[in-house]
PDB file of N, CA and C in Angstrom:
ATOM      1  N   UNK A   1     106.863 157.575 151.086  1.00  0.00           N
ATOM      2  CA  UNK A   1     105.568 157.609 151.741  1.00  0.00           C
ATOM      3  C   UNK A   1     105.101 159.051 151.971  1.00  0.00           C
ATOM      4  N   UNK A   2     105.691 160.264 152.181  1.00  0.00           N
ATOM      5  CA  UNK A   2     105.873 161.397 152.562  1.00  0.00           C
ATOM      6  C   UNK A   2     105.268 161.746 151.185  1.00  0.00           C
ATOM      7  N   UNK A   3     105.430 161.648 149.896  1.00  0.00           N
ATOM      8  CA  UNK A   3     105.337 162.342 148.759  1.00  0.00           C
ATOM      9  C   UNK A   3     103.480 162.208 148.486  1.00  0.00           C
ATOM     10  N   UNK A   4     102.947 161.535 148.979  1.00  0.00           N
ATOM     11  CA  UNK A   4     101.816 160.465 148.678  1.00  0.00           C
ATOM     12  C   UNK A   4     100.954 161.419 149.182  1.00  0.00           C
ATOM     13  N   UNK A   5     101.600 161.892 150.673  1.00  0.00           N
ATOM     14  CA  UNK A   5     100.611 163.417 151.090  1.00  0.00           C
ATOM     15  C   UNK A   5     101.276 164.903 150.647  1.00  0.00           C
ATOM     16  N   UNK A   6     102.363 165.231 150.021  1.00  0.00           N
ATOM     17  CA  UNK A   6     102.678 166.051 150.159  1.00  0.00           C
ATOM     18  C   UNK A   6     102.071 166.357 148.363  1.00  0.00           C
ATOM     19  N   UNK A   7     101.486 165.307 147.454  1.00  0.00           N
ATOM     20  CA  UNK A   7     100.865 165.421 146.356  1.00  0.00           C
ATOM     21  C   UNK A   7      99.460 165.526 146.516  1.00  0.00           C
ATOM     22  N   UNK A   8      98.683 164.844 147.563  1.00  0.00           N
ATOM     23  CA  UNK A   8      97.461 164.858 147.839  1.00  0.00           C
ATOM     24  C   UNK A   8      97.321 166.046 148.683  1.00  0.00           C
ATOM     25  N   UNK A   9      98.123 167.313 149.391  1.00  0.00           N
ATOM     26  CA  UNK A   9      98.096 168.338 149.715  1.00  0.00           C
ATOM     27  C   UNK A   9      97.829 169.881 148.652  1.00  0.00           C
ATOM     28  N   UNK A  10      98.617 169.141 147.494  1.00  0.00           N
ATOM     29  CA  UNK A  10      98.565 169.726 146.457  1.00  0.00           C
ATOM     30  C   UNK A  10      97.094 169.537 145.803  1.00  0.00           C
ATOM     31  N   UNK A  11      96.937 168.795 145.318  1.00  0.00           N
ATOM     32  CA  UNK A  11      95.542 168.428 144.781  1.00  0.00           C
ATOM     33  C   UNK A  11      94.526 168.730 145.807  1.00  0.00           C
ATOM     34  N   UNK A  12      94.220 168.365 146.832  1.00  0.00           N
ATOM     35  CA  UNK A  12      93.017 169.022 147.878  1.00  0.00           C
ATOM     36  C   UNK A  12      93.151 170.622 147.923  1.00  0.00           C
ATOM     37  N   UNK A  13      94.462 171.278 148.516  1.00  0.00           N
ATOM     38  CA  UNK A  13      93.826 172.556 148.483  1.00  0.00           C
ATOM     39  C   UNK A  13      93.326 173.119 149.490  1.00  0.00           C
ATOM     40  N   UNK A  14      93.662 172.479 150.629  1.00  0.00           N
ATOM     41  CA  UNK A  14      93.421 172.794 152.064  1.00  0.00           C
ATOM     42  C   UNK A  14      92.057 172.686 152.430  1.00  0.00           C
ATOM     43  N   UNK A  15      91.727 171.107 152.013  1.00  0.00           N
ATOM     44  CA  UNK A  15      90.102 170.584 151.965  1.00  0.00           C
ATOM     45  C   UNK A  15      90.964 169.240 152.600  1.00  0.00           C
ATOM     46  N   UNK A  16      90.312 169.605 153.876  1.00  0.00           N
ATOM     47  CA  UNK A  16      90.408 167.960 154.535  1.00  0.00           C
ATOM     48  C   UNK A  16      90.274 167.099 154.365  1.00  0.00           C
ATOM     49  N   UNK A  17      88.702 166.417 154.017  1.00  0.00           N
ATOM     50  CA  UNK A  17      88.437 165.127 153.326  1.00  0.00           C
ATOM     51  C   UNK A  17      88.598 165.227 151.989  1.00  0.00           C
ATOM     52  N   UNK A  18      88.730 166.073 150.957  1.00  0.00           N
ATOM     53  CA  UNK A  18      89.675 165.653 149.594  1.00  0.00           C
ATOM     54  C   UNK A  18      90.899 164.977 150.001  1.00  0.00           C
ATOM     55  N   UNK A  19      91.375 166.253 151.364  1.00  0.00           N
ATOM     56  CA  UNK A  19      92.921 165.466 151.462  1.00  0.00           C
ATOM     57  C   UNK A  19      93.543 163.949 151.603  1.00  0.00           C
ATOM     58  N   UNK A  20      92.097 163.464 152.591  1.00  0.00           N
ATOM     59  CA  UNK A  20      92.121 162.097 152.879  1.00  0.00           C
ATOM     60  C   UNK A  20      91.523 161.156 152.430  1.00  0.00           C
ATOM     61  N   UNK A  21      90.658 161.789 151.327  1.00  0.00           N
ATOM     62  CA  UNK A  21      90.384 160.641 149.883  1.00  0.00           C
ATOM     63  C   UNK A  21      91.675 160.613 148.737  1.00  0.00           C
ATOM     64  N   UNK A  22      92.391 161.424 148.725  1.00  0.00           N
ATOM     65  CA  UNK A  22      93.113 161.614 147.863  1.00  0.00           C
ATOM     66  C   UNK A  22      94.325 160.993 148.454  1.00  0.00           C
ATOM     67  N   UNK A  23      94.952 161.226 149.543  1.00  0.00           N
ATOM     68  CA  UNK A  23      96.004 159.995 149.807  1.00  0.00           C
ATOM     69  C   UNK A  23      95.445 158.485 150.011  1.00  0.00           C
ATOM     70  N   UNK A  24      94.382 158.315 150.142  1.00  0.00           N
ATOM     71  CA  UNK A  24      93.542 156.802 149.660  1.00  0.00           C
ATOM     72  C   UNK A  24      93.883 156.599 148.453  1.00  0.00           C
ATOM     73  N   UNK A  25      93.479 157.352 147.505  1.00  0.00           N
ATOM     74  CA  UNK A  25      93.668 156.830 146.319  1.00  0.00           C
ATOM     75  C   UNK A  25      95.058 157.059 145.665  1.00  0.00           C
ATOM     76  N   UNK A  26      95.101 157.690 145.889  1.00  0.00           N
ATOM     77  CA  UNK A  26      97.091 157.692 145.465  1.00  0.00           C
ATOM     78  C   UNK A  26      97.668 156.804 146.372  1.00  0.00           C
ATOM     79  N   UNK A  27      97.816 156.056 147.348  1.00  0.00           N
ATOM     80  CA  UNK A  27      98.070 154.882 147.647  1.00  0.00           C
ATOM     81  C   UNK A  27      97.360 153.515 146.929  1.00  0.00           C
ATOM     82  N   UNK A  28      96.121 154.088 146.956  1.00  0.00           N
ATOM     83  CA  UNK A  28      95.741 152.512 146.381  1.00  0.00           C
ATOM     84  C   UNK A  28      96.022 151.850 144.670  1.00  0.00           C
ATOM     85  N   UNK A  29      96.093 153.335 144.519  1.00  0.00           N
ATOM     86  CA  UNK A  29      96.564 153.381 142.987  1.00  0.00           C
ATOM     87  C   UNK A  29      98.326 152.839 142.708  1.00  0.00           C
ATOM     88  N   UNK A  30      98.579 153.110 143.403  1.00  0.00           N
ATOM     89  CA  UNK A  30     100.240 153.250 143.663  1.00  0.00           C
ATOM     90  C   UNK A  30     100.376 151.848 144.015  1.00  0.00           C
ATOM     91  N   UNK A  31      99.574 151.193 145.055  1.00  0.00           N
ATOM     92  CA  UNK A  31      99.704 149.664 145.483  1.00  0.00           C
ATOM     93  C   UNK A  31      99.496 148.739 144.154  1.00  0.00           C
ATOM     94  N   UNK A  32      98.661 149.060 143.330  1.00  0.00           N
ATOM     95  CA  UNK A  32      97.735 147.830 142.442  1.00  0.00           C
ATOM     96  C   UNK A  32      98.939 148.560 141.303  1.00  0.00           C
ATOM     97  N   UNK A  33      99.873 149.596 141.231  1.00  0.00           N
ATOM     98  CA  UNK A  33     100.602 149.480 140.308  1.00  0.00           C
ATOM     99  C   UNK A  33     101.959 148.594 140.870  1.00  0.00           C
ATOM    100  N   UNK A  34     102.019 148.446 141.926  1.00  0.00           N
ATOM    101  CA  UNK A  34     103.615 147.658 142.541  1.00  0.00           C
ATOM    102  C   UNK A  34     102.695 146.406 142.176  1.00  0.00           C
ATOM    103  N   UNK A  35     101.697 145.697 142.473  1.00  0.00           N
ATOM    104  CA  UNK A  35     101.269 144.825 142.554  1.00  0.00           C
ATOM    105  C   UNK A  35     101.180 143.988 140.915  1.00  0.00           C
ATOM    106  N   UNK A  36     100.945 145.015 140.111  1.00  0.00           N
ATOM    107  CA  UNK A  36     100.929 144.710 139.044  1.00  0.00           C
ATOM    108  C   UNK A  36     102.089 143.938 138.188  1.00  0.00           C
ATOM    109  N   UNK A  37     103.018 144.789 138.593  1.00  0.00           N
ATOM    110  CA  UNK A  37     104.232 144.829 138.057  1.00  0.00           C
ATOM    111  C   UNK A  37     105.122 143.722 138.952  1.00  0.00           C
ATOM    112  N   UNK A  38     104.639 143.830 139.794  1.00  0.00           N
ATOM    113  CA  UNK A  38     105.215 142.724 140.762  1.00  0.00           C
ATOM    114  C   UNK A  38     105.150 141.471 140.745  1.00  0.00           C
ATOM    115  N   UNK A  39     104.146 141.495 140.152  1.00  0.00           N
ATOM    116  CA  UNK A  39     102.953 140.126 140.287  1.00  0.00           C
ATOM    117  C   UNK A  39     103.444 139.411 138.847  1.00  0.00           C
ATOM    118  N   UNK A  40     103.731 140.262 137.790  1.00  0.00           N
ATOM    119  CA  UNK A  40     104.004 139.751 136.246  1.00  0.00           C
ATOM    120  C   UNK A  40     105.049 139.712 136.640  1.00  0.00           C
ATOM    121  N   UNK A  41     106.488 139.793 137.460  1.00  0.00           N
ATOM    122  CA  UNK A  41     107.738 139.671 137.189  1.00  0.00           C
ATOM    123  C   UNK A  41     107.747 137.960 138.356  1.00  0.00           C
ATOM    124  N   UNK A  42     107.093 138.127 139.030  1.00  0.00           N
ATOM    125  CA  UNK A  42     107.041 136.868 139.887  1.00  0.00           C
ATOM    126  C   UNK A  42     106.355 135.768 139.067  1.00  0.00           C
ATOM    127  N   UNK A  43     105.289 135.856 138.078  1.00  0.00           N
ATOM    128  CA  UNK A  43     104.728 134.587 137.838  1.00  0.00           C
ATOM    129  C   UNK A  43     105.910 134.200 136.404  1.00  0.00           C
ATOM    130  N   UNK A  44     106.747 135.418 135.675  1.00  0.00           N
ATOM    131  CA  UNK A  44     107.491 135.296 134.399  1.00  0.00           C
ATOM    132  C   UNK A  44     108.741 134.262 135.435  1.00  0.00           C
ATOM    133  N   UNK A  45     109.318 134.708 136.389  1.00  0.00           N
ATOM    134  CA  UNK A  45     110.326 134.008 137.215  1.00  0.00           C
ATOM    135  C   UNK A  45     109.850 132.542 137.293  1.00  0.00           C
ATOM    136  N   UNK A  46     108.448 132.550 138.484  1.00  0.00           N
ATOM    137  CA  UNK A  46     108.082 131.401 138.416  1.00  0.00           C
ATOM    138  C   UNK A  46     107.919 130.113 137.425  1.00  0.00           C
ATOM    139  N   UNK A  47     107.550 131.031 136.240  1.00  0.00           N
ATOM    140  CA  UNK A  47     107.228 129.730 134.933  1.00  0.00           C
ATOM    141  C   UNK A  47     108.825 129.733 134.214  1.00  0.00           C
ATOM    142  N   UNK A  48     109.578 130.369 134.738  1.00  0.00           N
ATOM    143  CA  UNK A  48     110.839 129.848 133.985  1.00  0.00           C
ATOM    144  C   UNK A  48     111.279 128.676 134.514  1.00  0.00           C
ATOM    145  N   UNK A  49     111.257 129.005 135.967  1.00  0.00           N
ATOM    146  CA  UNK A  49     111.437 128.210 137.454  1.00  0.00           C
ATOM    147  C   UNK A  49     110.992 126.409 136.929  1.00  0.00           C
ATOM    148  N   UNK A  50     109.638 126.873 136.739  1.00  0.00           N
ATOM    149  CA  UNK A  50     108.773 125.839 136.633  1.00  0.00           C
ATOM    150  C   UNK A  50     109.116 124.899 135.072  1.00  0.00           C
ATOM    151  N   UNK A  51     109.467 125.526 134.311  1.00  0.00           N
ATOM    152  CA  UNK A  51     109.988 125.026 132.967  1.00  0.00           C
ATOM    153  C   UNK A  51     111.123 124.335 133.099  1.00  0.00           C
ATOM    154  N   UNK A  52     112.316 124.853 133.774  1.00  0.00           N
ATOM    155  CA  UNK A  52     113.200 124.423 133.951  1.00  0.00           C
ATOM    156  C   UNK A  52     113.494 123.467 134.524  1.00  0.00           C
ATOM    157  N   UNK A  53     112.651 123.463 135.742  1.00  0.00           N
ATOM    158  CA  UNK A  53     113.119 122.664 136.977  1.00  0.00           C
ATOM    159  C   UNK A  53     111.795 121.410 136.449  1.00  0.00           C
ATOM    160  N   UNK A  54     110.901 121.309 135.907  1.00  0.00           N
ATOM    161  CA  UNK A  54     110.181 120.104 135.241  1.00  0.00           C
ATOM    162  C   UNK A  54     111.111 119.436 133.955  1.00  0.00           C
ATOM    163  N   UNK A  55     112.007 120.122 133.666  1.00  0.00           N
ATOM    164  CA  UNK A  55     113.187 119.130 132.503  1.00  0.00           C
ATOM    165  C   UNK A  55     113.988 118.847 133.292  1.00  0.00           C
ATOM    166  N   UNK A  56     114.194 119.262 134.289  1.00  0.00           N
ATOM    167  CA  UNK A  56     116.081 118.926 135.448  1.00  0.00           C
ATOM    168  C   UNK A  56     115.405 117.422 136.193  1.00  0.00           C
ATOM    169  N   UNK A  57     114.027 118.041 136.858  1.00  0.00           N
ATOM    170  CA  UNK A  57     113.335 116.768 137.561  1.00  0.00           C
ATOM    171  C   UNK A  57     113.232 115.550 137.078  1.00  0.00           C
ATOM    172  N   UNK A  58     113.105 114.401 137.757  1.00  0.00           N
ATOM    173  CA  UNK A  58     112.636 112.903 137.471  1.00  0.00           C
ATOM    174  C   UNK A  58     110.915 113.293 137.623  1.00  0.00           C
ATOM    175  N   UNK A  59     110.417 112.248 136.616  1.00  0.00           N
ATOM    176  CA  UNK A  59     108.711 112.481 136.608  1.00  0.00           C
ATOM    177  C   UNK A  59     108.053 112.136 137.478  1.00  0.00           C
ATOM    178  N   UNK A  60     108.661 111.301 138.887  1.00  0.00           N
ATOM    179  CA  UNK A  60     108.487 111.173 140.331  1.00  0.00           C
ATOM    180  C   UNK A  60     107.937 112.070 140.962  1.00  0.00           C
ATOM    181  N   UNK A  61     108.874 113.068 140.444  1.00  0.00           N
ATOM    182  CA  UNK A  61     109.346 114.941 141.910  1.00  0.00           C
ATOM    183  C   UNK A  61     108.662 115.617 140.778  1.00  0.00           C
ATOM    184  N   UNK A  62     107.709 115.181 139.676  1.00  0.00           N
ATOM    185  CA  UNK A  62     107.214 117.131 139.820  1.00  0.00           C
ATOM    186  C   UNK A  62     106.098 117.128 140.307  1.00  0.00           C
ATOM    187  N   UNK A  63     105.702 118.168 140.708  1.00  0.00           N
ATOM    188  CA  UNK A  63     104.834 118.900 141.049  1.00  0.00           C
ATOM    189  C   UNK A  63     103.439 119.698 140.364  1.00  0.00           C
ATOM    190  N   UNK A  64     102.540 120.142 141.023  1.00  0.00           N
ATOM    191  CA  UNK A  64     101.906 121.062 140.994  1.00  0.00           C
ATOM    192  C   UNK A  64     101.987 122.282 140.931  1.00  0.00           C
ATOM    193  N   UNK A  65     102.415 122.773 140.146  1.00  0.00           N
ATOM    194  CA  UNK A  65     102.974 124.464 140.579  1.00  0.00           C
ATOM    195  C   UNK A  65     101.963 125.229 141.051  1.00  0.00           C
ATOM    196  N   UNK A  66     100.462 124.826 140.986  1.00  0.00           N
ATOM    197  CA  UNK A  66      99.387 126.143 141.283  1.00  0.00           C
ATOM    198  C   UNK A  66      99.848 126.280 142.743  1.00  0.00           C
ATOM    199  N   UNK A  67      99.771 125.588 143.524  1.00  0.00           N
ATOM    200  CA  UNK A  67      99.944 126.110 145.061  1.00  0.00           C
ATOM    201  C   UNK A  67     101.183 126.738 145.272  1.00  0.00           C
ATOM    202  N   UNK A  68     102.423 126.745 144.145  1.00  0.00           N
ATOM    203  CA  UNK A  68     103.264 127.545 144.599  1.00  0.00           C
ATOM    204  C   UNK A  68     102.710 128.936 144.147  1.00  0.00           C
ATOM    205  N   UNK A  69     102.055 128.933 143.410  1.00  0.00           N
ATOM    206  CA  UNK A  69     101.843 130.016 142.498  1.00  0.00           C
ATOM    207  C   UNK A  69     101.111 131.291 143.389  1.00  0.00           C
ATOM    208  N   UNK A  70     100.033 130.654 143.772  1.00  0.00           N
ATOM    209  CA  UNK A  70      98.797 130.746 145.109  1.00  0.00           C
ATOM    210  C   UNK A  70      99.756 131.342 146.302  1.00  0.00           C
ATOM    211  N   UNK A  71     100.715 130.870 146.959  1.00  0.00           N
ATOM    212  CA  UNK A  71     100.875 130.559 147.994  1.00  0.00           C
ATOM    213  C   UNK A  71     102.204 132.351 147.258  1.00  0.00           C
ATOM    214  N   UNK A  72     102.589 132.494 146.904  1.00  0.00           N
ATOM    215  CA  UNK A  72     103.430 133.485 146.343  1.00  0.00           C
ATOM    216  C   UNK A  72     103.041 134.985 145.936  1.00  0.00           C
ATOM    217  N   UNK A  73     101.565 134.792 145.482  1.00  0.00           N
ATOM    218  CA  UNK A  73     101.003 135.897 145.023  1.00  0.00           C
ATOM    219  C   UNK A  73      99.975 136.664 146.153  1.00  0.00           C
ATOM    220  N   UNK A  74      99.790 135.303 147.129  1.00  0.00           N
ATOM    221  CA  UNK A  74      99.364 135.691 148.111  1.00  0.00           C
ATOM    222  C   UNK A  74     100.026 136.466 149.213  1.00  0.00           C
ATOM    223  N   UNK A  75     101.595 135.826 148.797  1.00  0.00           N
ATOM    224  CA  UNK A  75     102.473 136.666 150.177  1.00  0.00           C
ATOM    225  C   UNK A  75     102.493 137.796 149.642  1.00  0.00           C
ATOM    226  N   UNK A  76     102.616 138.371 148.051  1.00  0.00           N
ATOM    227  CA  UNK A  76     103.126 139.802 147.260  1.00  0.00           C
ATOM    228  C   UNK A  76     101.718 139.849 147.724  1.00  0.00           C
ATOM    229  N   UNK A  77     100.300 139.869 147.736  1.00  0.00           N
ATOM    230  CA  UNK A  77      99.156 140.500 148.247  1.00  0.00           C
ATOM    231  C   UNK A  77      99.547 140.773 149.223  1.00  0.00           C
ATOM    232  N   UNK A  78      99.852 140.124 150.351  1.00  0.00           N
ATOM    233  CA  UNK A  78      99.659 140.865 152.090  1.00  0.00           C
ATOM    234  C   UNK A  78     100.721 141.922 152.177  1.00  0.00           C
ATOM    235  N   UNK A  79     102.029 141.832 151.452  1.00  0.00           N
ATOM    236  CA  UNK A  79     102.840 142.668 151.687  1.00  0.00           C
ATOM    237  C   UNK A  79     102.589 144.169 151.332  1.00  0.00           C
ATOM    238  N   UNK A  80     102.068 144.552 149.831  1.00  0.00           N
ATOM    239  CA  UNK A  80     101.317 145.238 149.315  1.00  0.00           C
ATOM    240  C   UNK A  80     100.462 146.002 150.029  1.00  0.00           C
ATOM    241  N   UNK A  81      99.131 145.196 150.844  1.00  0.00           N
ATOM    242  CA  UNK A  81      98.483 145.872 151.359  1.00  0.00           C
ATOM    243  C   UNK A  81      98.857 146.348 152.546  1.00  0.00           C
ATOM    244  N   UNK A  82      99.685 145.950 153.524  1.00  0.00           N
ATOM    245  CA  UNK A  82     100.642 146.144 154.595  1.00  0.00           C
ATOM    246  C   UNK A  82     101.179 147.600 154.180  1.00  0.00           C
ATOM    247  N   UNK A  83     101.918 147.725 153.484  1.00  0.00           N
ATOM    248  CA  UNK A  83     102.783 149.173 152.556  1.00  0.00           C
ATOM    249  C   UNK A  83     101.827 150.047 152.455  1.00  0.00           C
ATOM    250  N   UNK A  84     100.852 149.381 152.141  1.00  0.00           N
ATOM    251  CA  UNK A  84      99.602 150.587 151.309  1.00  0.00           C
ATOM    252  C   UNK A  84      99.117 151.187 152.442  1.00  0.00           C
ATOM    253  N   UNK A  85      98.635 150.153 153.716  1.00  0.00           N
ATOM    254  CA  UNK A  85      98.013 150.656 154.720  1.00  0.00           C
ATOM    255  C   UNK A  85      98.632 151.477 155.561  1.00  0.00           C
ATOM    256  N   UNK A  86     100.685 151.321 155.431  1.00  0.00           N
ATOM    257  CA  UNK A  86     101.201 152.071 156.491  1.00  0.00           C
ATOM    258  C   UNK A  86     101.248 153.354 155.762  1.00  0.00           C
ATOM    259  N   UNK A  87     101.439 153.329 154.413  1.00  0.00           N
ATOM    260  CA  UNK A  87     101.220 155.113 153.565  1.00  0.00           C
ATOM    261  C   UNK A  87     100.373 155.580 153.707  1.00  0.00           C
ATOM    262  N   UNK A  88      98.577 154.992 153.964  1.00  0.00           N
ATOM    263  CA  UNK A  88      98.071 155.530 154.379  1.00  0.00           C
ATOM    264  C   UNK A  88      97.644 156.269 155.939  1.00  0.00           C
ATOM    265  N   UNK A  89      98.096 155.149 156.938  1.00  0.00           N
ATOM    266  CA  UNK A  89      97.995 155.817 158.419  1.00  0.00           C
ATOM    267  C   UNK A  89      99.094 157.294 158.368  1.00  0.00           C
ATOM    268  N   UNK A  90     100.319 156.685 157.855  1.00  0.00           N
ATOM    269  CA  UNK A  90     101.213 157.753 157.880  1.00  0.00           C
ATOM    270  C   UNK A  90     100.775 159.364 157.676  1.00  0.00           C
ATOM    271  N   UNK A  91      99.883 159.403 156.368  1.00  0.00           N
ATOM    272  CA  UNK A  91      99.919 160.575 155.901  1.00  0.00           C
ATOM    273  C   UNK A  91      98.126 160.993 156.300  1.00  0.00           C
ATOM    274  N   UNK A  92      97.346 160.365 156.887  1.00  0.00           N
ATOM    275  CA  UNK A  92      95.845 160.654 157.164  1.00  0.00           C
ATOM    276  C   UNK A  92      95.970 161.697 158.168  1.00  0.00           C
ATOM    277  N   UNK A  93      95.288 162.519 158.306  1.00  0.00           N
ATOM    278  CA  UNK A  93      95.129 164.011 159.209  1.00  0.00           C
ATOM    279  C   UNK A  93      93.358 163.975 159.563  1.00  0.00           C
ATOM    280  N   UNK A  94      93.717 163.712 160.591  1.00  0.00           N
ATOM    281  CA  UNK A  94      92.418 164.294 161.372  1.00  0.00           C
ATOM    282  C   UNK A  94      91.392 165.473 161.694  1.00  0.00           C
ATOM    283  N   UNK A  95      92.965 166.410 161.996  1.00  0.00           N
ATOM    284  CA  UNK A  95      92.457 167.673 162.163  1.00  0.00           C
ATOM    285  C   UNK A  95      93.289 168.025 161.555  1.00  0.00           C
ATOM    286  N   UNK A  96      92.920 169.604 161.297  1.00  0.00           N
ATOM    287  CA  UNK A  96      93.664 170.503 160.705  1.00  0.00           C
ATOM    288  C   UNK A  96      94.861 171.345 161.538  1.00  0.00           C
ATOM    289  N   UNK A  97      96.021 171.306 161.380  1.00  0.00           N
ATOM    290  CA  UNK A  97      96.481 171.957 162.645  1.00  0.00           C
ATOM    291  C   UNK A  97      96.358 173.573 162.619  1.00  0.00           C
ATOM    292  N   UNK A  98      96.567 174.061 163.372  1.00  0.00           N
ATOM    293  CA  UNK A  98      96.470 175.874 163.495  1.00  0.00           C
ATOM    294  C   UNK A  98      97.672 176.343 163.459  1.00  0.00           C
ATOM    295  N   UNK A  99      97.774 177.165 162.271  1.00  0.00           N
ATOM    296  CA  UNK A  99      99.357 177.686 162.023  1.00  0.00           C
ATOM    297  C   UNK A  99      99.261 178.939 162.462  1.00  0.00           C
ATOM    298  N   UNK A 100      98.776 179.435 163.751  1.00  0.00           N
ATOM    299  CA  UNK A 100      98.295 180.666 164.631  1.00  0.00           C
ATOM    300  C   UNK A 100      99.382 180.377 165.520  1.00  0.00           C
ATOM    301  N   UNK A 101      99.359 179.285 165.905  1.00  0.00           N
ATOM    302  CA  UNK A 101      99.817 178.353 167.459  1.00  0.00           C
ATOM    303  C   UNK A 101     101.142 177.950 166.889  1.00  0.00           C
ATOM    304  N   UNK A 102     102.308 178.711 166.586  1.00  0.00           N
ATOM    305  CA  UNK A 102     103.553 178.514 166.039  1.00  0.00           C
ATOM    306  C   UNK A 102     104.728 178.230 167.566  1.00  0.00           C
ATOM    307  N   UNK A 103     105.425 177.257 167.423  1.00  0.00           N
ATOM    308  CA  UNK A 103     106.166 177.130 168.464  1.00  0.00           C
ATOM    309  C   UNK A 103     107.424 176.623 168.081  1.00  0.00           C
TER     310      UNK A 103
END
């Protein structure tokens, strides 16, 4: 989480609001890539899941898989944005501090 500002420190340049558009977007960028990747390894699991367990099943017990599907991609959404939002409070700066005032 630390790296997210200590790269967007680099890139701004001792410009405040670059600084704090730029750890926005290097988080949000960073989220929709976990998400991405996250999201294709959960639905490849799921449809194996779902392949498998529709030949093991009686034609009684299967199911619907969309609501598992829904109900899964939705939890990898909230978690995602949860992560994203604490990298961003973490590293947002308000003010600038004064490196005059050394203690």
């Amino acid at each position: 989480m630390r790296r997210i500002g200590v790269a967007a420190s680099r890139i701004a340049k001792d410009n405040l609001v670059l600084y704090n558009f730029y750890v926005i977007l290097i988080s949000f960028l960073f989220s929709l890539f976990v998400f991405v990747i996250a999201g294709a390894m959960l639905i490849f699991a799921l449809t194996i899941i779902m392949y498998f367990g529709n030949e093991v099943m009686p034609s009684d017990f299967q199911k619907d898989w969309s609501a598992i599907f829904t109900i899964c991609m939705t939890a990898l959404a909230i978690i995602v944005v949860m992560f994203n939002l604490f990298g961003i409070f973490l590293n947002l700066k308000l003010q600038k501090r004064d490196k005059t005032n050394v203690d």
